[in-house]
Protein backbone atom coordinates (compact mmCIF):
# COMPACT_ATOMS: atom_id res chain seq x y z
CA UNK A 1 9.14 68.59 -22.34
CA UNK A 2 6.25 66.38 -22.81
CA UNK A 3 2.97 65.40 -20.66
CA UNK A 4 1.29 62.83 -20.91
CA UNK A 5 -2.59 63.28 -20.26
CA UNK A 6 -4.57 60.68 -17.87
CA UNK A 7 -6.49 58.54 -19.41
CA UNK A 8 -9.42 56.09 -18.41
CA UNK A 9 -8.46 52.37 -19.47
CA UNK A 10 -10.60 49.57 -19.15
CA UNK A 11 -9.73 47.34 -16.10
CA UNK A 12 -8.33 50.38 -14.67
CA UNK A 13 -8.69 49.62 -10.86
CA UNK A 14 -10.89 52.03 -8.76
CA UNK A 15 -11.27 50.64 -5.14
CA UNK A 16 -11.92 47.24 -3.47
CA UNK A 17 -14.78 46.63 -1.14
CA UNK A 18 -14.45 44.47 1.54
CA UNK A 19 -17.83 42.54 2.04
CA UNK A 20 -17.16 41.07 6.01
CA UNK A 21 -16.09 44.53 7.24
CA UNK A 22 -18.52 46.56 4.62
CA UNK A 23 -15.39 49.14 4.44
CA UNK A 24 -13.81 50.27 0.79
CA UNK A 25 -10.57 51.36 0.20
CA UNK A 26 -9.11 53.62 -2.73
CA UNK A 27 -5.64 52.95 -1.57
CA UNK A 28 -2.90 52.47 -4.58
CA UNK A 29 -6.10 53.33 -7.28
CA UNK A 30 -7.04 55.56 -10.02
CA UNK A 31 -8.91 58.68 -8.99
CA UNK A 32 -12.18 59.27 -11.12
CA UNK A 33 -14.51 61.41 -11.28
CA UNK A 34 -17.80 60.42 -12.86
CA UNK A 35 -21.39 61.73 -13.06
CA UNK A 36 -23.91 59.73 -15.13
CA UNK A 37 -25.23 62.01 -17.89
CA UNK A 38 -27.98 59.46 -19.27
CA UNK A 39 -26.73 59.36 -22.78
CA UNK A 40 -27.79 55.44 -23.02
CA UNK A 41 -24.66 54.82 -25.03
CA UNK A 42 -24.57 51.84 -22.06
CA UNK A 43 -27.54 50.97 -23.26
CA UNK A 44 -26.83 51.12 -26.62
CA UNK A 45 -24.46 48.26 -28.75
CA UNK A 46 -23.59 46.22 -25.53
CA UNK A 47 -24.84 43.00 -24.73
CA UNK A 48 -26.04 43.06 -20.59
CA UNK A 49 -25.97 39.87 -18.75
CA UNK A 50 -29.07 39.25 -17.27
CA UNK A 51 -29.31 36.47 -14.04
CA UNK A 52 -32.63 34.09 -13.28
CA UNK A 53 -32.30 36.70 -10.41
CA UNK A 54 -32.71 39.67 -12.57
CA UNK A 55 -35.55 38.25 -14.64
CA UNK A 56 -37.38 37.21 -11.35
CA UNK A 57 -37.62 40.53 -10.28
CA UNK A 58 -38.17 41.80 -13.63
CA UNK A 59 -41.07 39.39 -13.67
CA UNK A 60 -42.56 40.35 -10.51
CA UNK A 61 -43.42 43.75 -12.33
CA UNK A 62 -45.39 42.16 -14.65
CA UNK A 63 -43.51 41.75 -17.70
CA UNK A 64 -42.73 38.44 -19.57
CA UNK A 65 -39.72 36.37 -20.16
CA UNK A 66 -39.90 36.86 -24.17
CA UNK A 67 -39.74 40.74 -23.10
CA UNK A 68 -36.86 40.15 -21.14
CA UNK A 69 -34.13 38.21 -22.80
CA UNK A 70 -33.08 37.52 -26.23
CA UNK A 71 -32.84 33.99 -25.62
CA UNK A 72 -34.35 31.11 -23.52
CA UNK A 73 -30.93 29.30 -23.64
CA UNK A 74 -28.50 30.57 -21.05
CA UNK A 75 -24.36 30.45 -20.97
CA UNK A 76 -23.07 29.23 -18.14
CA UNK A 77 -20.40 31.33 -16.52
CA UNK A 78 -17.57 29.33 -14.85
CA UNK A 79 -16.98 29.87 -10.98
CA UNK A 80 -14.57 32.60 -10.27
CA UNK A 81 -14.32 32.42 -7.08
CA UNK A 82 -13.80 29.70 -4.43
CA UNK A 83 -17.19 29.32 -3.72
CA UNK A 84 -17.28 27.49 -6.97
CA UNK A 85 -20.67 28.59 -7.93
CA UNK A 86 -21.68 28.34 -11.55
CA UNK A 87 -24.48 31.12 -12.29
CA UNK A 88 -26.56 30.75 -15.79
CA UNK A 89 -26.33 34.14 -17.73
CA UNK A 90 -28.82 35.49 -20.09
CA UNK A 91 -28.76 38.84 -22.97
CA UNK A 92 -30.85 41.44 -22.69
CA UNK A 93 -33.76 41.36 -25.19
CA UNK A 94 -32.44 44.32 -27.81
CA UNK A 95 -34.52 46.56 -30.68
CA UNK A 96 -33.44 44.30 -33.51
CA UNK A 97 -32.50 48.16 -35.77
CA UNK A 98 -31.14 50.40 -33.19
CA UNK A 99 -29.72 47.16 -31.01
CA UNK A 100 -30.47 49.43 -27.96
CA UNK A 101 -32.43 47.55 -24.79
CA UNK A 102 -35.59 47.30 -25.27
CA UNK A 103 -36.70 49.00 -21.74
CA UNK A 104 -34.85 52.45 -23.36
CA UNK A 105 -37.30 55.12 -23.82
CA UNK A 106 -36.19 58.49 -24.43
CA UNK A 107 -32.99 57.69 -23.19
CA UNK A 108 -34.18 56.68 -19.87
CA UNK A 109 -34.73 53.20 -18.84
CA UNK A 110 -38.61 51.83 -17.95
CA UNK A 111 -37.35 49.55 -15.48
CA UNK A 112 -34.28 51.40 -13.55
CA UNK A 113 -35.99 50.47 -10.18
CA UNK A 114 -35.18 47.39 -10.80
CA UNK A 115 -32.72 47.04 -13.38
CA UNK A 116 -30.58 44.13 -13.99
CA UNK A 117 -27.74 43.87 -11.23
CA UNK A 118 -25.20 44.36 -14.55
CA UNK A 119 -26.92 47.58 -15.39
CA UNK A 120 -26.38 49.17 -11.73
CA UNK A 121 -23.02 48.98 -11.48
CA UNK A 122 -22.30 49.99 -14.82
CA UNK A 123 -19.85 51.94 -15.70
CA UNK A 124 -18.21 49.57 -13.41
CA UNK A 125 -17.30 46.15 -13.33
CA UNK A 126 -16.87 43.63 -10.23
CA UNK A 127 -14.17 41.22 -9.53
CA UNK A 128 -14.07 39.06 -6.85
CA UNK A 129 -10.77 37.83 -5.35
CA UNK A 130 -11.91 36.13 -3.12
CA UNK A 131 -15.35 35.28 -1.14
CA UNK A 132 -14.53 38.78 0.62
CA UNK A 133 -12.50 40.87 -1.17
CA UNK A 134 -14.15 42.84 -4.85
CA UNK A 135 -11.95 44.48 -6.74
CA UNK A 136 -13.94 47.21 -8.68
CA UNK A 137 -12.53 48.05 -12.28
CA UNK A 138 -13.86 50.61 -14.94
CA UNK A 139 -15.70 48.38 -17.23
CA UNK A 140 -13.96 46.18 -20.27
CA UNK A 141 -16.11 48.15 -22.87
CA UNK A 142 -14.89 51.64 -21.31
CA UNK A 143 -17.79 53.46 -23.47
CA UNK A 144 -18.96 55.61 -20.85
CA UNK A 145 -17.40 59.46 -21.86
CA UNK A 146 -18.35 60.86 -18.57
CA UNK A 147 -15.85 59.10 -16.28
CA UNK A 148 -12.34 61.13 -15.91
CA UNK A 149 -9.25 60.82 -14.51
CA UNK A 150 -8.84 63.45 -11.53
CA UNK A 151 -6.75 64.76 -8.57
CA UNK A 152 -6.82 62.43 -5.49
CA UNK A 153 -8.86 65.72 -3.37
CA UNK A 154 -11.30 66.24 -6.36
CA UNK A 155 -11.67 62.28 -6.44
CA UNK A 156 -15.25 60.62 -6.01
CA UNK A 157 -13.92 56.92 -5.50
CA UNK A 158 -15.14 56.62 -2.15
CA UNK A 159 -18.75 57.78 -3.25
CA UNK A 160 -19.51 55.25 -5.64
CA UNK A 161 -17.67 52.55 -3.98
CA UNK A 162 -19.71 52.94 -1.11
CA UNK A 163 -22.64 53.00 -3.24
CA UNK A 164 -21.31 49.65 -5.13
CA UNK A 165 -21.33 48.07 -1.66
CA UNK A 166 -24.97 48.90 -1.12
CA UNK A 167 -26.02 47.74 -4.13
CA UNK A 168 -24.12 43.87 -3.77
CA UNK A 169 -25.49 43.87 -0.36
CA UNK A 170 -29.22 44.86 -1.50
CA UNK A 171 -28.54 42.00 -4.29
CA UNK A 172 -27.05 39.33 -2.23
CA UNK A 173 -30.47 39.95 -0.11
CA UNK A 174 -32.14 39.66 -2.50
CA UNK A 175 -30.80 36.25 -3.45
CA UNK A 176 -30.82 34.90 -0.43
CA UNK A 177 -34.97 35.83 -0.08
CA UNK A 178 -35.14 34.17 -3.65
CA UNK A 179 -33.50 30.69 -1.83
CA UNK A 180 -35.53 31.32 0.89
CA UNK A 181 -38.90 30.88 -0.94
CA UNK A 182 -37.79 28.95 -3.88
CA UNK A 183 -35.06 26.83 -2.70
CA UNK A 184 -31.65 26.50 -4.60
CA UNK A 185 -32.78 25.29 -7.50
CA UNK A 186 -33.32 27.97 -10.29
């Protein structure tokens, strides 16, 4: 008899937060486990999406735009949601020889406190079904070694969904301070 090992796929469904009630749910998803072990390999070979948001506060600690992103020319990203909102997306300025972010030093990164939004939810990624409802999935580039499948009691879902939820609410404050004192128009 044969058995089969679990593995971590990409898109592989962790939890859903629930932004109106601020309550997560594991229900019907993969248990993980997952401790960050600062290897950088996210930092490393991947292009991060970086918002007018991101740069803003990235800015506001004194560094420039031409430190910031590769390019001054942004892609738009379609609306995925009904809200229909249309946010411009930047790269990530990279080391042109070791194509690792250029705020990686020693394996640590000189701006974590305020890392781009992309970077702290990493090794995650965030879908949004609907204005309320996020569905959070291990990342599309599934690079990150230290995430494992594990037993449902041994499971640390809850723990990072919960921080996931802090960390869209800190940024959606964020954005709505930015509108506040710049207006809508980025």
């Amino acid at each position: 008899m044969r058995v089969g090992l679990p593995v971590i796929e990409a898109g592989m469904v962790i939890g859903i937060i629930n932004l109106k009630t601020k309550k997560v749910s594991v229900e019907g998803s993969t248990s993980i486990k997952f401790a960050c072990a600062s290897t950088a390999e996210c930092c490393s070979n991947l292009k991060i999406p970086v918002t007018d948001f991101d740069i803003k506060r990235i800015e506001d600690q004194g560094y420039g735009i031409d430190q910031i992103v590769e390019s001054l020319s942004p892609e738009l990203r379609l609306p995925k949601t009904e809200s229909g909102n249309i946010e411009k997306n930047y790269w990530m300025k990279r080391n042109p020889f070791s194509n690792t972010c250029t705020f990686l030093e020693d394996n640590l990164c000189k701006i974590h406190e305020f890392k781009p939004f992309g970077c702290s939810v990493f090794p995650f990624s965030l879908k949004y079904e609907s204005m309320d409802l996020v569905s959070i999935k291990i990342h599309p580039s599934n690079l990150c070694k230290t995430i494992s499948v594990s037993l449902p009691e041994e499971a640390d879902n809850k723990k990072h969904l919960n921080i996931l939820l802090a960390a869209i609410l800190e940024e959606e404050a964020f954005r709505a301070q930015y509108f506040e004192k710049y207006g809508f128009d980025l």
